[in-house]
Protein backbone atom coordinates (compact mmCIF):
# COMPACT_ATOMS: atom_id res chain seq x y z
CA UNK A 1 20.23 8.16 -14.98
CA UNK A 2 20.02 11.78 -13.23
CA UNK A 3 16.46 10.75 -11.94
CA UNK A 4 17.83 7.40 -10.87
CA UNK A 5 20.76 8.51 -9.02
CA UNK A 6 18.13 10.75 -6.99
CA UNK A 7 15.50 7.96 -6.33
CA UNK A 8 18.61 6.18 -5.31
CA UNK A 9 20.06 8.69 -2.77
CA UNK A 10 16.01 9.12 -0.88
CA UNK A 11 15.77 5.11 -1.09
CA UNK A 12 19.08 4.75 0.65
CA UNK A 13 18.19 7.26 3.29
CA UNK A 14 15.05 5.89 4.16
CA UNK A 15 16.51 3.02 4.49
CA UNK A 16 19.09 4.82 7.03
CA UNK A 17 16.04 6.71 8.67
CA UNK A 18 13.68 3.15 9.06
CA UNK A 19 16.80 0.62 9.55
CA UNK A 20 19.54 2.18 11.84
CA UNK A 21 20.41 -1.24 13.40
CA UNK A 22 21.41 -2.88 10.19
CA UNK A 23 24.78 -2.19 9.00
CA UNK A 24 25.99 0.04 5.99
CA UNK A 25 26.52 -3.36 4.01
CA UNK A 26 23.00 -4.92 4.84
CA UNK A 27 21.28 -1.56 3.74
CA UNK A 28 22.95 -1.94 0.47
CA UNK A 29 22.42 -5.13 -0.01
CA UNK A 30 18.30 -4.37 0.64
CA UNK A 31 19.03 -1.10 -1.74
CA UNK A 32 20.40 -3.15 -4.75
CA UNK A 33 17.67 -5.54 -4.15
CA UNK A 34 15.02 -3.18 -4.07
CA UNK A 35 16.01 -1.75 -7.50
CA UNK A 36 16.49 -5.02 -8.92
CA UNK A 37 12.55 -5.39 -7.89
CA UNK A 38 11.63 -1.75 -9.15
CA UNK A 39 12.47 -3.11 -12.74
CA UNK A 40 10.69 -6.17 -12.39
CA UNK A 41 7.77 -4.34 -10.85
CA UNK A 42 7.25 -2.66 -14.55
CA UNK A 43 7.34 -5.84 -16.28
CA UNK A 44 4.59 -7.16 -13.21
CA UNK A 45 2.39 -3.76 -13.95
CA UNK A 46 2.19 -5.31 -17.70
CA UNK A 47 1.32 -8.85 -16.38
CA UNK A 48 -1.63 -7.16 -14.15
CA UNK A 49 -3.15 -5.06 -17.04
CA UNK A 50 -3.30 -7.11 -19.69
CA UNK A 51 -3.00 -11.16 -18.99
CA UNK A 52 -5.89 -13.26 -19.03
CA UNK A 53 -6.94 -14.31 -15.71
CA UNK A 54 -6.09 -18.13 -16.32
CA UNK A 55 -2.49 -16.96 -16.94
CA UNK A 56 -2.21 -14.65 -13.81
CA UNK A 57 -3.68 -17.85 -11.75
CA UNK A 58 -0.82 -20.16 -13.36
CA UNK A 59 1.10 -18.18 -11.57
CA UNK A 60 -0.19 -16.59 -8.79
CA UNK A 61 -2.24 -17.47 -5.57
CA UNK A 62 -3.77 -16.03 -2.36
CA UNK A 63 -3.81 -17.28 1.34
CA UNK A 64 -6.27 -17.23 3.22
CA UNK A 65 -9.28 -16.16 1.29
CA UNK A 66 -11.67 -17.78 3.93
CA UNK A 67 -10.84 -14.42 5.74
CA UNK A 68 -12.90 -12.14 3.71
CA UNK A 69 -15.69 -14.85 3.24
CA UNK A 70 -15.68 -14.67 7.00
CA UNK A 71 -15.50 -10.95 7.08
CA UNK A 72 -18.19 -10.91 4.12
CA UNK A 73 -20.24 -12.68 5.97
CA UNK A 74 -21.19 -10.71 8.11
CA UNK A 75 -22.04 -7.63 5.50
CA UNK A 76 -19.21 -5.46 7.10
CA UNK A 77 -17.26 -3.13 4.99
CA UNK A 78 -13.66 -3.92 3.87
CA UNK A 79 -10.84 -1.49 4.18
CA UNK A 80 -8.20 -3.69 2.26
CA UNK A 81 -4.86 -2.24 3.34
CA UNK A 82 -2.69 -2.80 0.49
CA UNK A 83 0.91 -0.79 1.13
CA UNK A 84 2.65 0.59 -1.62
CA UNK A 85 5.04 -2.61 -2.77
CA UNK A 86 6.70 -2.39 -6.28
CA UNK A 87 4.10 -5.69 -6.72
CA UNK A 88 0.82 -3.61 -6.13
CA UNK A 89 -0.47 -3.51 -9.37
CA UNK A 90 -0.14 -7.35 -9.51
CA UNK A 91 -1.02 -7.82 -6.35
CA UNK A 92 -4.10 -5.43 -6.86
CA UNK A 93 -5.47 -8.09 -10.04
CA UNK A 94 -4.71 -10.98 -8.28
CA UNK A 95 -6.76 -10.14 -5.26
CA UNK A 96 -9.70 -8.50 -7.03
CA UNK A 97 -10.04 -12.05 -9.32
CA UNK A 98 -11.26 -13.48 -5.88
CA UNK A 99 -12.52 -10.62 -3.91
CA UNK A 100 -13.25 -7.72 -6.74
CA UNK A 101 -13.89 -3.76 -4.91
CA UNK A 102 -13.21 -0.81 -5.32
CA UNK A 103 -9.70 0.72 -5.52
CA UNK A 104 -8.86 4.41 -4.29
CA UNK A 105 -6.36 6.03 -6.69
CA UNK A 106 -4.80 9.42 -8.10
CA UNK A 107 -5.98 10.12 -11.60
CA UNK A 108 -3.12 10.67 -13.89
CA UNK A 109 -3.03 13.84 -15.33
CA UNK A 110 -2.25 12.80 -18.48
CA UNK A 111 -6.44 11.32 -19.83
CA UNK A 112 -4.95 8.76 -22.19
CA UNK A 113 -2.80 7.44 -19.46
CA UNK A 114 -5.30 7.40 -16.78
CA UNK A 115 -7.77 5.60 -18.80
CA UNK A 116 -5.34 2.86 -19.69
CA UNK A 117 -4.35 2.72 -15.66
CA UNK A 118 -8.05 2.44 -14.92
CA UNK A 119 -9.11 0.08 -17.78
CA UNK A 120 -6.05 -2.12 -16.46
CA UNK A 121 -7.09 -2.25 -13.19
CA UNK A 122 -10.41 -2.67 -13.78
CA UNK A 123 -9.80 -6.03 -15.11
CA UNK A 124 -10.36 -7.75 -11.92
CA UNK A 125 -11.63 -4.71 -9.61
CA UNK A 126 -15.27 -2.79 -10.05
CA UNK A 127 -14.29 0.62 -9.97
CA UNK A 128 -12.53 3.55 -8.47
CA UNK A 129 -12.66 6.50 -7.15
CA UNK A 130 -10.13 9.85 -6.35
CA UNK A 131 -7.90 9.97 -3.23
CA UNK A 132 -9.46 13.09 -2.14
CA UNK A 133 -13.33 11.89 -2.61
CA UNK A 134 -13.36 10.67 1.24
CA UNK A 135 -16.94 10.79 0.98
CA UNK A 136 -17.38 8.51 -1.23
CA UNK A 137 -14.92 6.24 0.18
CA UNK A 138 -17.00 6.74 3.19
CA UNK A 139 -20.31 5.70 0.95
CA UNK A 140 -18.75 2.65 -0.55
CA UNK A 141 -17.95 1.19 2.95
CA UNK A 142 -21.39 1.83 4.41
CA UNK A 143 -22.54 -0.31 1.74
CA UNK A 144 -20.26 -2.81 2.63
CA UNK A 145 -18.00 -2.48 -0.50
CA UNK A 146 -13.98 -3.78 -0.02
CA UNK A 147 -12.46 -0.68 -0.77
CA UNK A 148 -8.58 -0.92 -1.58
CA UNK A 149 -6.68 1.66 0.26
CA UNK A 150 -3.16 2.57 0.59
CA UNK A 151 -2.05 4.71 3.75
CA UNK A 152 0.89 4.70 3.91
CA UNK A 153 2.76 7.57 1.72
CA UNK A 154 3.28 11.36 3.02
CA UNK A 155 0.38 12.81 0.97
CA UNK A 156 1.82 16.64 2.89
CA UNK A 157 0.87 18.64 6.30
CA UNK A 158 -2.76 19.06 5.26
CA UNK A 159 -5.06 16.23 6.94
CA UNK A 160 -1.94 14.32 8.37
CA UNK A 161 -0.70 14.00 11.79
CA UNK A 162 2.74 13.33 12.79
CA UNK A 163 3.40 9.51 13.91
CA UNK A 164 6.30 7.38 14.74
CA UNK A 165 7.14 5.09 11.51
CA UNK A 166 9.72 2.90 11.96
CA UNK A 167 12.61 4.40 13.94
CA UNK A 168 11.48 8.13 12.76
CA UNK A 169 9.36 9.31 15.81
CA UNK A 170 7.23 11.60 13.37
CA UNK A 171 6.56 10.86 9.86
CA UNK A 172 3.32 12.76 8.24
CA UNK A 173 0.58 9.68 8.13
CA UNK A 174 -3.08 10.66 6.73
CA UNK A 175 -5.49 10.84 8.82
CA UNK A 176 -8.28 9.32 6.58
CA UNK A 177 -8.04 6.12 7.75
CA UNK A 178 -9.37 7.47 11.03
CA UNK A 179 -12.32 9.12 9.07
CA UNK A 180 -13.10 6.25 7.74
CA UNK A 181 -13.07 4.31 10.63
CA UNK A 182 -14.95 6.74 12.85
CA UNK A 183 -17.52 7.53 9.48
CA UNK A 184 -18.11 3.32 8.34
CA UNK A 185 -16.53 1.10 10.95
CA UNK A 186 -15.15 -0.97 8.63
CA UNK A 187 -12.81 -4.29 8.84
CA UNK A 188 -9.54 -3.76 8.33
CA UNK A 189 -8.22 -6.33 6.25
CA UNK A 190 -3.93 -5.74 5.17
CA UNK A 191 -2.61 -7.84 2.41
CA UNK A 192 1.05 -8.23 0.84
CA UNK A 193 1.82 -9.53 -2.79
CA UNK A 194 4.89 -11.39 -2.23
CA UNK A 195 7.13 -12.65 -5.37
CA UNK A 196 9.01 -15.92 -4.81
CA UNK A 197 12.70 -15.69 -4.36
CA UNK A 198 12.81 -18.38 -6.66
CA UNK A 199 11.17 -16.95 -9.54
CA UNK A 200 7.99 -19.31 -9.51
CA UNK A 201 5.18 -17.33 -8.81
CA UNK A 202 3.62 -14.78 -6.50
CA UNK A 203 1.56 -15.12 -3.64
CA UNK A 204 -0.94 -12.38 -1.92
CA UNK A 205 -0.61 -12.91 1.95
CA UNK A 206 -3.74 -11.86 3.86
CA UNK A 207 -3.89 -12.09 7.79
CA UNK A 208 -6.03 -11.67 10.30
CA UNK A 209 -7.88 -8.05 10.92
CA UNK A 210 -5.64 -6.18 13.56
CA UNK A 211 -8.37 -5.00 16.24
CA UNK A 212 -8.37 -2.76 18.90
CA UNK A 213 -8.50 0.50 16.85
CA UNK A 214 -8.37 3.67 18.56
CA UNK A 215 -11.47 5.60 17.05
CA UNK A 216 -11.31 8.99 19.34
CA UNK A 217 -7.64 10.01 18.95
CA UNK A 218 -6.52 10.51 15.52
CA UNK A 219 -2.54 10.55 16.53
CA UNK A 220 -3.05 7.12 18.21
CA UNK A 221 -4.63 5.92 14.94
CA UNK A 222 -2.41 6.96 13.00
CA UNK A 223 0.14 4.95 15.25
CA UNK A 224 -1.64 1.90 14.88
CA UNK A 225 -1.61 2.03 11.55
CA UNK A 226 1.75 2.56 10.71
CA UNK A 227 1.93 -0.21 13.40
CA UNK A 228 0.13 -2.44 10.38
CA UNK A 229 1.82 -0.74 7.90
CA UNK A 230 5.33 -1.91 9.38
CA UNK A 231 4.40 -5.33 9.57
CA UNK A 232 3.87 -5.63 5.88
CA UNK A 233 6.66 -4.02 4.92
CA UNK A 234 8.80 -6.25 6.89
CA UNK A 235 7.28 -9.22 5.28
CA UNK A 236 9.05 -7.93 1.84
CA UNK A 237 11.30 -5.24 2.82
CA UNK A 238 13.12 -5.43 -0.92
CA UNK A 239 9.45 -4.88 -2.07
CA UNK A 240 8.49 -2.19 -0.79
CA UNK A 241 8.59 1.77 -2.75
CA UNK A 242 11.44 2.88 -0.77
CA UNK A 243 12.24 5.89 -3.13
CA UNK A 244 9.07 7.29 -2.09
CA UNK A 245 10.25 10.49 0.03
CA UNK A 246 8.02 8.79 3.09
CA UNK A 247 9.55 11.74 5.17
CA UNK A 248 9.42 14.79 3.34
CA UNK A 249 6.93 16.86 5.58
CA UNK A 250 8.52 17.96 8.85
CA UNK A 251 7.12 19.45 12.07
CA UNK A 252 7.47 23.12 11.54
CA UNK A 253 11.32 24.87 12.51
CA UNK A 254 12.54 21.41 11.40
CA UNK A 255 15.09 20.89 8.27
CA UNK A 256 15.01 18.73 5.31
CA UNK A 257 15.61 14.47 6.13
CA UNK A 258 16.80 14.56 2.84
C-alpha cells in the first residue's frame, strides 16, 4: 500500500502539472481511472506474453496497416513511436503480429526475469536491443528495420534537453530521437493501443507520419516530439503511465515538482 500511496501522490501531480485547466474533480476522476487501468494493464501484460496469436486477434485489431505497407514500400526505416500506455505490452504483440521489428528496451536486472520479458515479447517482435546501444538502433534503421521506440520518459540530465510537455515549459526529453533522425532518417510512425470502454476488445491506432522534423536543433526536436507524444496521450489519457515521475530532472537552482 506504502508504494501505492506514493505512485498515487506523483500520478496526481502530474496530472496537476500536465492538466491545470481541468478541475480538482475531473483530475480525480482521470486518477481513479488510471489505476483502475494499471491493474488491468497486468492482467493485459499476461495476455501479450503468452496467448496464441488467434486468441489475441479475437480480440484485438489495428487501423490502418496500409500505412506501414506504404511506408515499407519504399525501404525506409521505421521509428514506431509507441508511448508508455499501461496497454504497451499488448499493444507491442498486437502490432508486431502484422508488422514484427525490433523493440528497444531496459534489461531487467534480475536474468530470469529479463529472459521471460524478452521471450514474451518476442512472440510477435524479432528482437531487441538495450536503451543505451544508440548505435545499434542507428544500424537497425539504416537497414530499414521498424524499430519500436518509446521517448517519452525522463531517462535524467545526461543526453536530454529541456522541452515544454504539456503545460510544464521544461520537462527533460531524450535527445536520441534526434540522433536517430539526423544518423538514419527514418519514418516516424506513432501508434496507441486503445482498450474499449466497453470491455470488447482493443484496438492499435496508427496515423499518419508527422513531418516537418527539425533535424539541426535538438531543443526544437525535442519539442516536436513531445508535440507527438501529447497527441497520443490525449487519445487515452486514463491509459497512459502517469505515476512515472515524467518531471523529476530540473534545470539546475530549481526544486523538486514533487
Amino acid at each position: 500500500m506504502r508504494f501505492l500511496k506514493r505512485r498515487q501522490h506523483i500520478a496526481r501531480r502530474n496530472l496537476e502539472l500536465c492538466f491545470p485547466n481541468l478541475s480538482k474533480e475531473e483530475r480525480e476522476k482521470l486518477l481513479v481511472e488510471n489505476f483502475e487501468s494499471l491493474g488491468m494493464g497486468l492482467l493485459e501484460t499476461g495476455m501479450a506474453w503468452f496467448w496464441s496469436d488467434n486468441r489475441i486477434k479475437k480480440w484485438c485489431k489495428v487501423d490502418n496497416l496500409e500505412i506501414m505497407s506504404r511506408i515499407r514500400a519504399n525501404g525506409k526505416g521505421v521509428l514506431l513511436v509507441g508511448v508508455h500506455f499501461l496497454t504497451l505490452e499488448l499493444g507491442g504483440r498486437i502490432y508486431g503480429m502484422y508488422n514484427p521489428g525490433v523493440g528497444v528496451y531496459r534489461p531487467h536486472n534480475n536474468k530470469l526475469m529479463d529472459w521471460v520479458q524478452v521471450r514474451g515479447r518476442s512472440r510477435s517482435n524479432k528482437y531487441f536491443i538495450d536503451r543505451n546501444d544508440i548505435k545499434g538502433m542507428i544500424r537497425e534503421l539504416r537497414k530499414g528495420e521498424i524499430l519500436w521506440y518509446a521517448p517519452d520518459h525522463d531517462y535524467g540530465p545526461r543526453n536530454s534537453v529541456f522541452a515544454p510537455f504539456f503545460a510544464v515549459p521544461q520537462a527533460a526529453t531524450t535527445i536520441g530521437t534526434s540522433i536517430l533522425m539526423r544518423q538514419a532518417d527514418p519514418v516516424i510512425l506513432p501508434f496507441t493501443p486503445k482498450r474499449h470502454a466497453d470491455g470488447s476488445g482493443y484496438t492499435v491506432l496508427v496515423t499518419e507520419p508527422p513531418t516537418g522534423f527539425p533535424m539541426d536543433d535538438s531543443t526544437a526536436a525535442a519539442t516536436f516530439m513531445n508535440k507527438v507524444v501529447e497527441k497520443e496521450i490525449l487519445k487515452a489519457p486514463e491509459l497512459y503511465m502517469w505515476l512515472h515521475r515524467r518531471f523529476k530532472t530540473r534545470p539546475a537552482g530549481e526544486i523538486s515538482l514533487y
